[in-house]
C-alpha atoms as a PDB file:
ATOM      1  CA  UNK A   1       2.521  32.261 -15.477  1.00  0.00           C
ATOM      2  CA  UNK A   2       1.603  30.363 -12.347  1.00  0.00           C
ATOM      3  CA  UNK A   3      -0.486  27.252 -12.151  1.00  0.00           C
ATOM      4  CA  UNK A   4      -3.835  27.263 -11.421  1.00  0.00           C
ATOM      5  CA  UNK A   5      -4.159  26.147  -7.514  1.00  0.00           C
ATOM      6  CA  UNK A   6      -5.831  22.764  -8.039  1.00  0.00           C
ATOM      7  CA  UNK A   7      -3.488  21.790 -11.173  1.00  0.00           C
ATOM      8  CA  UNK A   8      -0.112  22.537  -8.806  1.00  0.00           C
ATOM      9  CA  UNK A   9      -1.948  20.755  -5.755  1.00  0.00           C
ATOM     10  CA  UNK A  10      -2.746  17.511  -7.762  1.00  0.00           C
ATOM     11  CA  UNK A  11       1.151  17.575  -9.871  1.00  0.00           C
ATOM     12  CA  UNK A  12       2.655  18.040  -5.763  1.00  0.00           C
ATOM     13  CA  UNK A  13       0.553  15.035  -4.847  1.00  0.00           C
ATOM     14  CA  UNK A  14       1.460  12.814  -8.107  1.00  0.00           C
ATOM     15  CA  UNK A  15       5.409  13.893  -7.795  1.00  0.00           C
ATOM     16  CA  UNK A  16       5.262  12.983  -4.167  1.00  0.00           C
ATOM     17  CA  UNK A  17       3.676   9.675  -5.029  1.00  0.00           C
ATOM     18  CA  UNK A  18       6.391   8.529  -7.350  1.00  0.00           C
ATOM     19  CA  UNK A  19       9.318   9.850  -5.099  1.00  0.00           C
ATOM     20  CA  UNK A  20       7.312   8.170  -2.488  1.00  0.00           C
ATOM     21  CA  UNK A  21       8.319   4.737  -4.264  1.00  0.00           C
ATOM     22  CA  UNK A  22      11.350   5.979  -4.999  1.00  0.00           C
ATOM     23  CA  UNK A  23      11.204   7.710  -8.536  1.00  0.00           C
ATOM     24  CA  UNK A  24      12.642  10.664  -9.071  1.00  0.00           C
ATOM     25  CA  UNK A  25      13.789  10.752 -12.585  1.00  0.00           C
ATOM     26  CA  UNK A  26      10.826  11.957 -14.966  1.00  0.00           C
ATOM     27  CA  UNK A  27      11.130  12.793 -18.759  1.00  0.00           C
ATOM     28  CA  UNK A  28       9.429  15.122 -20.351  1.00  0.00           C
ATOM     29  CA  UNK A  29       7.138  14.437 -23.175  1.00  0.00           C
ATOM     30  CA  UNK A  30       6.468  16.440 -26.338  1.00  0.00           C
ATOM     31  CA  UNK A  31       3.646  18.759 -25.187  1.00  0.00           C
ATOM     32  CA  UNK A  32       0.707  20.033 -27.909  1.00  0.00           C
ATOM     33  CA  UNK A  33      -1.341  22.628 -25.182  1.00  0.00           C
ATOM     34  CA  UNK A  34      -0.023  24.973 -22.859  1.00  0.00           C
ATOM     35  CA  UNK A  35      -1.607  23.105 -19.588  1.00  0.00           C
ATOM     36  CA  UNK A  36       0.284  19.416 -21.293  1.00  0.00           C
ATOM     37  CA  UNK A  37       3.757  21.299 -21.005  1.00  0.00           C
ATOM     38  CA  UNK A  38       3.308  22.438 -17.309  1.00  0.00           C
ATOM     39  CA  UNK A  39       2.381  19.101 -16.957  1.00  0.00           C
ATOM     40  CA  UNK A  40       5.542  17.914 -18.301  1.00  0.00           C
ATOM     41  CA  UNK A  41       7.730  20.733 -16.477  1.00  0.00           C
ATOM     42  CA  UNK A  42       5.955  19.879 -13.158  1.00  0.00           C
ATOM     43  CA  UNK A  43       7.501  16.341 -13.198  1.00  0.00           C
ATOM     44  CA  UNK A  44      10.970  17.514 -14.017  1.00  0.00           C
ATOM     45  CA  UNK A  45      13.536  17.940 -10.925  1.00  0.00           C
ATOM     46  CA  UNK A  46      13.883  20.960 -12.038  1.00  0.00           C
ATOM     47  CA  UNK A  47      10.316  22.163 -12.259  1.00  0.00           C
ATOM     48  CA  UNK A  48      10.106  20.647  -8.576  1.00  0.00           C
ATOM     49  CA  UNK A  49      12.915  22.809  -7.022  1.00  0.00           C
ATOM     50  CA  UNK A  50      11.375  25.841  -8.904  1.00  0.00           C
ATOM     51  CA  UNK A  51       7.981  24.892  -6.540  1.00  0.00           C
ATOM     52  CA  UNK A  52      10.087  25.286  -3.492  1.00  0.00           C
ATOM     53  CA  UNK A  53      10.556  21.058  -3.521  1.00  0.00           C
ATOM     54  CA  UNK A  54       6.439  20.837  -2.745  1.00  0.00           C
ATOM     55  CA  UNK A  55       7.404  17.201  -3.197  1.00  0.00           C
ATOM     56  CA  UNK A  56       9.116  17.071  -0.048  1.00  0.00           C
ATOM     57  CA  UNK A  57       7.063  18.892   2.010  1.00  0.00           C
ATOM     58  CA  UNK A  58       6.362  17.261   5.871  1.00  0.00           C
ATOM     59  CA  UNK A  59       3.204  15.944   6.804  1.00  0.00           C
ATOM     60  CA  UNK A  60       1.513  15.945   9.621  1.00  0.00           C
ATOM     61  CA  UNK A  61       2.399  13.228  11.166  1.00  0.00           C
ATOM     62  CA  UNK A  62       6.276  13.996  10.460  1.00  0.00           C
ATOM     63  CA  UNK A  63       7.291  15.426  13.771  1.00  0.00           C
ATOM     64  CA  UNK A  64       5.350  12.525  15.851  1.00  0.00           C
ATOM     65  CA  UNK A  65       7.658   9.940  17.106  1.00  0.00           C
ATOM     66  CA  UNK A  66       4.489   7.951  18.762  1.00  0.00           C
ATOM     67  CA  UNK A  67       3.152   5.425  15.759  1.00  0.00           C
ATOM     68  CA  UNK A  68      -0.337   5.283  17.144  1.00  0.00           C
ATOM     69  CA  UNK A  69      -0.351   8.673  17.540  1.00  0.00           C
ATOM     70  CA  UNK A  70       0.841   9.440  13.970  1.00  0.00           C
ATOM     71  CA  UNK A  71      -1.318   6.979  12.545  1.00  0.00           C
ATOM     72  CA  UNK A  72      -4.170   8.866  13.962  1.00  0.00           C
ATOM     73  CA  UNK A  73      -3.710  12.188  12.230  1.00  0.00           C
ATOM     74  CA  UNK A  74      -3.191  10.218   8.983  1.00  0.00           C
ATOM     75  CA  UNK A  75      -6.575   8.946   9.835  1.00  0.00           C
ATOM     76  CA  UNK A  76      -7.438  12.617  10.286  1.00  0.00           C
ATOM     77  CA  UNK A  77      -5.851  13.464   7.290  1.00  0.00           C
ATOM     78  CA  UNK A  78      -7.739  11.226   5.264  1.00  0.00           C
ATOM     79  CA  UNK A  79     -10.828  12.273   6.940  1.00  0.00           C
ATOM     80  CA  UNK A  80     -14.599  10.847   4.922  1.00  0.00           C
ATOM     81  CA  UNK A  81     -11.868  10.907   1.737  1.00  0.00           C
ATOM     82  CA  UNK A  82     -13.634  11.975  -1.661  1.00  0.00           C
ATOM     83  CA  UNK A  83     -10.651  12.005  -3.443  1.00  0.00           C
ATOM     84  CA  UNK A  84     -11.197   9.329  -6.104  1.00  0.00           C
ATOM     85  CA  UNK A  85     -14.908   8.276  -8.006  1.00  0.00           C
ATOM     86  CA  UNK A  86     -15.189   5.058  -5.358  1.00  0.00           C
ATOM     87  CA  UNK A  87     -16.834   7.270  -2.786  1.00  0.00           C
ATOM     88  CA  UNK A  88     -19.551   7.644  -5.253  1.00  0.00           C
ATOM     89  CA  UNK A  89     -19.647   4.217  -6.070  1.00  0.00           C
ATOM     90  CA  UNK A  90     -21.647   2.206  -2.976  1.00  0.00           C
ATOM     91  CA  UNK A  91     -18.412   1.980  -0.518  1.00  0.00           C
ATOM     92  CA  UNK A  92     -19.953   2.184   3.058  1.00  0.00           C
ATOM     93  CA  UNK A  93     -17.241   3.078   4.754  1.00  0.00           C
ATOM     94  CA  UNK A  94     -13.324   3.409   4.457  1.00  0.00           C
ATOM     95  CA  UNK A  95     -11.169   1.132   5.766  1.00  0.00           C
ATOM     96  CA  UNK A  96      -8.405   2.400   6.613  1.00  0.00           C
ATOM     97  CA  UNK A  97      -5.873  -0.116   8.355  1.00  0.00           C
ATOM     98  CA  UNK A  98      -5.956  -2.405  12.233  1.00  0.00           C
ATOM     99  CA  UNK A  99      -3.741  -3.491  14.230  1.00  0.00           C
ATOM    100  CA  UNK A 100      -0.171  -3.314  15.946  1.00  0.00           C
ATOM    101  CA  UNK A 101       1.080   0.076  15.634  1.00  0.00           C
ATOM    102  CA  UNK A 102       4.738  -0.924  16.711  1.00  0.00           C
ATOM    103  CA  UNK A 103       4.163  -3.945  14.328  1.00  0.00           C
ATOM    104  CA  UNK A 104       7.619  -5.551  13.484  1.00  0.00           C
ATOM    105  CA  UNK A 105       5.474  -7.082  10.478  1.00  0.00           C
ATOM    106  CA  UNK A 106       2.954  -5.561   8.168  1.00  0.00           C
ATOM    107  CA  UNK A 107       0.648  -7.360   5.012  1.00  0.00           C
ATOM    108  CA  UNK A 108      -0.472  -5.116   2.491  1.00  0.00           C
ATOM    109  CA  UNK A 109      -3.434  -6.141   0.153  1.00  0.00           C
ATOM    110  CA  UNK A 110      -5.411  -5.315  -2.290  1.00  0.00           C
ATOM    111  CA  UNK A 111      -8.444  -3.641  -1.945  1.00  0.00           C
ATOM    112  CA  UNK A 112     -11.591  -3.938   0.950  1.00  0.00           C
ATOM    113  CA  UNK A 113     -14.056  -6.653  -0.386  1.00  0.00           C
ATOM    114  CA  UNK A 114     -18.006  -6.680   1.353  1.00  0.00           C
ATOM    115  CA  UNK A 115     -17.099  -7.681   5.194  1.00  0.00           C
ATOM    116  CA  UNK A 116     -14.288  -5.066   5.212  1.00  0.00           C
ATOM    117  CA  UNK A 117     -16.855  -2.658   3.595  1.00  0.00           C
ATOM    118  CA  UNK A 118     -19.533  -3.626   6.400  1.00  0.00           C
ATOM    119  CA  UNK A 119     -17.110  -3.830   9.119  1.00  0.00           C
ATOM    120  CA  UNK A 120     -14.654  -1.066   8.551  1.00  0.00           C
ATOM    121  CA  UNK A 121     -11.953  -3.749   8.867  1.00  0.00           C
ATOM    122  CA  UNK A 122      -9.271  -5.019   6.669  1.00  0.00           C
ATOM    123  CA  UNK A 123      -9.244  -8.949   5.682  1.00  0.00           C
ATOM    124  CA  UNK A 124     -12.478 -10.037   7.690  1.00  0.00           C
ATOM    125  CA  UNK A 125     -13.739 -12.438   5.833  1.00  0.00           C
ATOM    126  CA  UNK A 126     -12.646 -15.920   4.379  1.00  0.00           C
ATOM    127  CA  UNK A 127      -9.735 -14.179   3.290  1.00  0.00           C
ATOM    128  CA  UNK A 128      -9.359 -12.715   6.396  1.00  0.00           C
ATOM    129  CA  UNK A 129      -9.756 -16.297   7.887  1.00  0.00           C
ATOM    130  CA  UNK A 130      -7.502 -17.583   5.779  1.00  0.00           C
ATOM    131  CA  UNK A 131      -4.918 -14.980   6.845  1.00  0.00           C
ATOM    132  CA  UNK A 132      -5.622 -15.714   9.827  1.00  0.00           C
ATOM    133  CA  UNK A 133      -4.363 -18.654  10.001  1.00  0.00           C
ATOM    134  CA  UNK A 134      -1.196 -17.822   8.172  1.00  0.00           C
ATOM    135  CA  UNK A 135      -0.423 -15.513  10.629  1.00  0.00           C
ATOM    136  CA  UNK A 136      -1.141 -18.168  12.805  1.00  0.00           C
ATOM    137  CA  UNK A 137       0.924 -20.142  11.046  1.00  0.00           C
ATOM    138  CA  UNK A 138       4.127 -18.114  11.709  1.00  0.00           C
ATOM    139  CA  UNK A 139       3.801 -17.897  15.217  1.00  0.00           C
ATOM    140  CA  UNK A 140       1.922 -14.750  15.674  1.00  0.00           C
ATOM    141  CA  UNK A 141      -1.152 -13.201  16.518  1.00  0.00           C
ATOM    142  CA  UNK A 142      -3.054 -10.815  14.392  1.00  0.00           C
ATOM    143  CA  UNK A 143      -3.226  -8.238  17.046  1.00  0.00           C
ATOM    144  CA  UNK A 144       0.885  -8.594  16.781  1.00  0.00           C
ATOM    145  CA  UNK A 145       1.286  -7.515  13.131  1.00  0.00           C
ATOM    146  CA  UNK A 146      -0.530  -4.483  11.063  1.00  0.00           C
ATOM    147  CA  UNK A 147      -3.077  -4.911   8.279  1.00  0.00           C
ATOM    148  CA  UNK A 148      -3.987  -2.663   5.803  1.00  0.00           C
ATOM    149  CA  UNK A 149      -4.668  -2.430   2.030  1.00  0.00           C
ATOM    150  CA  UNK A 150      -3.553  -0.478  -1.193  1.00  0.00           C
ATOM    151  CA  UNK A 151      -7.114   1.798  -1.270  1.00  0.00           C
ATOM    152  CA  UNK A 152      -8.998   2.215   1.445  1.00  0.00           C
ATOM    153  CA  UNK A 153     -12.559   1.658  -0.306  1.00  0.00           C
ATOM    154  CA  UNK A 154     -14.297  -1.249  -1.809  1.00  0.00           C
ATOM    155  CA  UNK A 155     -14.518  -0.800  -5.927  1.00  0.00           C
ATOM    156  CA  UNK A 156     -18.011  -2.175  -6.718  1.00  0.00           C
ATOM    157  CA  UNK A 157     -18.538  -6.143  -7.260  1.00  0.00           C
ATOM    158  CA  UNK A 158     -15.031  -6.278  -5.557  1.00  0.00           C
ATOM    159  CA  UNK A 159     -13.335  -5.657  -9.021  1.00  0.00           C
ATOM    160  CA  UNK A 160      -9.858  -4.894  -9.490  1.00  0.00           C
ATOM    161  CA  UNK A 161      -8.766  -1.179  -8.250  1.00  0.00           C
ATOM    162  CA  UNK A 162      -7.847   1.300 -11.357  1.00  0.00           C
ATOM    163  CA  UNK A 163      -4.648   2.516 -11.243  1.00  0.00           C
ATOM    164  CA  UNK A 164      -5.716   6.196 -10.806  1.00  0.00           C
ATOM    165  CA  UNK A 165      -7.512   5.153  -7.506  1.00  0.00           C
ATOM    166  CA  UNK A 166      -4.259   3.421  -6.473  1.00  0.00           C
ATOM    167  CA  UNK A 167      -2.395   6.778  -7.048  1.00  0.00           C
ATOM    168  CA  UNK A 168      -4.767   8.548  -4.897  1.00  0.00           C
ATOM    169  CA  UNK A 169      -5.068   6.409  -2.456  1.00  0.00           C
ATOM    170  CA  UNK A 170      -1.639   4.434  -1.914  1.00  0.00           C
ATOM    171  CA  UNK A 171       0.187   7.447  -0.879  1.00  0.00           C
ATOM    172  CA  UNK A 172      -1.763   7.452   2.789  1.00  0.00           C
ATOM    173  CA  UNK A 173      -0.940   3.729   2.909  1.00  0.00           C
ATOM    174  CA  UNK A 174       2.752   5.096   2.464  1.00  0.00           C
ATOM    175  CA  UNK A 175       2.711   7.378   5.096  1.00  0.00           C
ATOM    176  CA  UNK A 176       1.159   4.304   6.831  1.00  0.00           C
ATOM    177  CA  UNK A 177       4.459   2.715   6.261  1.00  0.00           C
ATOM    178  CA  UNK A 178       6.590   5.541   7.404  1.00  0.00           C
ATOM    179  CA  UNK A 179       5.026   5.986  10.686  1.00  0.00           C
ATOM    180  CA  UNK A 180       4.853   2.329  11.764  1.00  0.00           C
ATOM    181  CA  UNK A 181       7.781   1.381  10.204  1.00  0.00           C
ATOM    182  CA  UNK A 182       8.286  -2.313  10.130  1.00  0.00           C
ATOM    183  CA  UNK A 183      10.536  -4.214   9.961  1.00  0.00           C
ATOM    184  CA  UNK A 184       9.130  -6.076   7.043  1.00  0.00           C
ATOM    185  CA  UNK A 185       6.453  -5.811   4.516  1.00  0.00           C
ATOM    186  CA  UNK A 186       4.344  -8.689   3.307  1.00  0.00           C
ATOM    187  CA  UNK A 187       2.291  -7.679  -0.138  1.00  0.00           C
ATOM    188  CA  UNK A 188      -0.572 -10.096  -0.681  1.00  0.00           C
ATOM    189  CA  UNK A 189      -1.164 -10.636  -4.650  1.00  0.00           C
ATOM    190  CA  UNK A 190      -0.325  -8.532  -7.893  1.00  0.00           C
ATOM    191  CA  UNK A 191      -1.678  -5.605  -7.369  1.00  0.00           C
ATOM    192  CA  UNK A 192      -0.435  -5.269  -3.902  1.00  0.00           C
ATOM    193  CA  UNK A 193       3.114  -6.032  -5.284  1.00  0.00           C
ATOM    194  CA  UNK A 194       2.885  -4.319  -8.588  1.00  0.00           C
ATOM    195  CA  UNK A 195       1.663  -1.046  -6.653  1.00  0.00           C
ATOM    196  CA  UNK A 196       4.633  -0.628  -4.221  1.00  0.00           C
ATOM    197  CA  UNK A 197       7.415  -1.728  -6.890  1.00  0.00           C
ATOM    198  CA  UNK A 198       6.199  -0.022  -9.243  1.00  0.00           C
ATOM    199  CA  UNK A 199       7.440  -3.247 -11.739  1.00  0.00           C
ATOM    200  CA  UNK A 200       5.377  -5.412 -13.988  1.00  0.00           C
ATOM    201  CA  UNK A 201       5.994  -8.288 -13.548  1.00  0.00           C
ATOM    202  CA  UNK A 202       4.003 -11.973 -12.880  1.00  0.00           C
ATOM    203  CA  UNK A 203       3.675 -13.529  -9.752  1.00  0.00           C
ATOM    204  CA  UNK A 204       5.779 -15.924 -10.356  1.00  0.00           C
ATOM    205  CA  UNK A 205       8.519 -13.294 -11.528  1.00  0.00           C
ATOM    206  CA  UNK A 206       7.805 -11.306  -8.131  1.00  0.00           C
ATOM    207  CA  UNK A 207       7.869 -14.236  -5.412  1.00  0.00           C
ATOM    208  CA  UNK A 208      10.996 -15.840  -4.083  1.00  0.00           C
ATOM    209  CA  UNK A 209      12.856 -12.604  -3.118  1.00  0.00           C
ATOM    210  CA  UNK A 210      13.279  -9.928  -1.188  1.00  0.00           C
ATOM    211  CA  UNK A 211      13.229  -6.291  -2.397  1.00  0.00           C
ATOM    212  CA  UNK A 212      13.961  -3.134  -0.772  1.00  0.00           C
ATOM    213  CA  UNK A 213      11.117  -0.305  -0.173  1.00  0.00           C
ATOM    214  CA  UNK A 214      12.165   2.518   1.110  1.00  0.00           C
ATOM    215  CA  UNK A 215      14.674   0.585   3.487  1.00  0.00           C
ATOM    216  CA  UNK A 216      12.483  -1.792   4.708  1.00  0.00           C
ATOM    217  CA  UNK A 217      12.260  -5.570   3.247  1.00  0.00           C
ATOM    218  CA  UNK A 218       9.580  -6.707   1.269  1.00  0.00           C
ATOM    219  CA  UNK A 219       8.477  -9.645   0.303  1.00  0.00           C
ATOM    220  CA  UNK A 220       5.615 -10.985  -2.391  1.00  0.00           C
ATOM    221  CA  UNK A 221       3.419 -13.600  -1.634  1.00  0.00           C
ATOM    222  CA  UNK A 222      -0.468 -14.812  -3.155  1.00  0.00           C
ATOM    223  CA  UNK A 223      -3.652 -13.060  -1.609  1.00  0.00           C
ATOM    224  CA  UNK A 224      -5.687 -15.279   0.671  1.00  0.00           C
ATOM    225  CA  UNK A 225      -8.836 -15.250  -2.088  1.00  0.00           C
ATOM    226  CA  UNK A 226      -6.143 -16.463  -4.596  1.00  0.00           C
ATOM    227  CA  UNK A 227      -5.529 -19.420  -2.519  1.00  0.00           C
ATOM    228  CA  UNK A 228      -9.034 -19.767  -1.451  1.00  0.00           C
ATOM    229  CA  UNK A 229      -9.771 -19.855  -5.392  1.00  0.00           C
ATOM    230  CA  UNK A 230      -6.807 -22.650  -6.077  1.00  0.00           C
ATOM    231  CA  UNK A 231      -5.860 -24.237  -2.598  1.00  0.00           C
ATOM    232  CA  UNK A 232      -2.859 -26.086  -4.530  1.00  0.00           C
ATOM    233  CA  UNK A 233      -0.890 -22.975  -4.202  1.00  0.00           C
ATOM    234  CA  UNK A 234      -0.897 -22.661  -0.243  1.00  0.00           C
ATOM    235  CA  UNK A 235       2.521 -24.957  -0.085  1.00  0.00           C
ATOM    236  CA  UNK A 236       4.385 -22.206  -2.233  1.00  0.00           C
ATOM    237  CA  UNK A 237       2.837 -19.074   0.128  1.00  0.00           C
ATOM    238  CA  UNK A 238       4.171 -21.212   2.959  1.00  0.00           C
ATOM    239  CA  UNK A 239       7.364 -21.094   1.470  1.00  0.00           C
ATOM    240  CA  UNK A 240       7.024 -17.423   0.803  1.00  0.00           C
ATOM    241  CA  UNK A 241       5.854 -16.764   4.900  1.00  0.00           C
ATOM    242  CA  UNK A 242       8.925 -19.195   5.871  1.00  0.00           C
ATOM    243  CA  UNK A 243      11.375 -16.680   4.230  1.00  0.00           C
ATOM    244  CA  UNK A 244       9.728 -13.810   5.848  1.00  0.00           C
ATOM    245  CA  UNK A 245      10.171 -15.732   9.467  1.00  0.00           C
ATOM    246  CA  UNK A 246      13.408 -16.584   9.113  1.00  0.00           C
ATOM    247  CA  UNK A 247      14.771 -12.819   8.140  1.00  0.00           C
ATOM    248  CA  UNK A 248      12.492 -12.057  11.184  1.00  0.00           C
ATOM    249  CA  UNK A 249      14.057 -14.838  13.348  1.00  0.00           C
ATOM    250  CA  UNK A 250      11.065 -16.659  14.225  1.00  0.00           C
ATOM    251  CA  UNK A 251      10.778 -20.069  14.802  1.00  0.00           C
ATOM    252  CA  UNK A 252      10.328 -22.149  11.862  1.00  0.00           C
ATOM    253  CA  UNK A 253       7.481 -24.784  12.740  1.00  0.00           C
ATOM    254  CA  UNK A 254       8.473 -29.154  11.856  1.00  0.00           C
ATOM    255  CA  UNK A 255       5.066 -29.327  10.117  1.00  0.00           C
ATOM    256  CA  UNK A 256       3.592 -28.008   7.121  1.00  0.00           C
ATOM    257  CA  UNK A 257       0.491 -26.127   7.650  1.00  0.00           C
ATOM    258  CA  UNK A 258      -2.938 -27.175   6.320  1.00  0.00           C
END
């Protein structure tokens, strides 16, 4: 018996997800209804090669070797995105990602907070300051790297994003990934980091290394409101942004920065 349309459409989108961060092992649990065991077959292998591998079906943006171009259909793509409950919930606008689409670095965080909402801009206010100057910091210029977040759409009073919204949303930010492809990825705070590895792990478990995602490097530092929150941890993100520089070959500065 064949799955309903909107059942198959949502298991394609979840199995892409996971294979998207590079699971594609799934176990089958013991199912009590008829719809729970399609659910179960649908994220088998199996079950995925029986749905003419939906999971690795191109996008739009596949065939486009221009970044900025690509990036624009995923825009497209994406379009006034209703896809999760935060549309519903006082978001303005989505924010969808700014800056170099040939970016050799990008920094991944968490979620828009009020500017963003307002402005339609990732990391515009004192975080955005803050990173900023980190940037800064390196040797670079905002305008040099790419910016963007795990969901494109602020929850309300800024709290933390559920992990069905980062489902939904994260796999645009992947596609993100694939079309810029840097050179290195930054994530800014747990739920940045805990999103793309898929691991569970505390800060202090996830920083000091590199890991690889999807072939490019990635590395775990604090978000900018964390350090706006306790200042006393900015000397260990420096040491986190002075890894990233020196696998990127840039110029580490004599001074600390402030």
């Amino acid at each position: 018996m064949p799955l309903d349309p909107a059942l198959r459409r949502a298991l394609v989108d979840r199995v892409r997800y996971y294979n998207d961060l590079g699971i594609y092992d799934f176990y089958r649990r013991t199912a009590t209804t008829e719809i729970s065991d399609r659910v179960a077959r649908a994220h088998s292998p199996a079950s995925v090669v029986e749905e003419e591998d939906l999971s690795s079906a191109p996008q739009p943006e596949s065939t486009i070797t221009d970044p900025d171009a690509a990036l624009r259909l995923i825009r497209e793509d994406l379009g006034d995105c209703t896809r999760c409950r935060l549309h519903k919930q006082g978001r303005k606008q989505i924010v969808f990602g700014v800056g170099n689409p040939n970016a050799d670095l990008m920094f991944i965080g968490e979620a828009p907070g009020a500017d963003e909402d307002q402005q339609g801009e990732p990391f515009v206010g004192r975080a955005g300051q803050l990173l900023n100057n980190m940037i800064k910091a390196m040797g670079l210029r905002r305008e040099e790297v790419y910016i963007a977040n795990i969901i494109k759409c602020r929850p309300p009073g800024n709290r933390t994003p559920e992990r069905d919204e980062c489902d939904t949303c994260s796999p645009f930010l992947m596609r993100q990934i694939e079309a810029i492809r840097p050179k290195a990825l930054v994530a800014l705070g747990a739920v940045a980091a805990k999103t793309l590895l898929a691991i569970n792990a505390p800060m202090s478990e996830l920083r000091g290394r590199w890991y690889d995602f999807r072939g490019t490097k990635l590395a775990v530092t604090y978000h900018p409101a964390f350090l706006l929150r306790d200042p006393r941890q900015k000397k260990e993100a420096w040491k986190d942004l002075q890894m990233v520089m020196k696998e990127m070959g840039l110029a580490l500065p004599e001074k600390t920065p402030e």
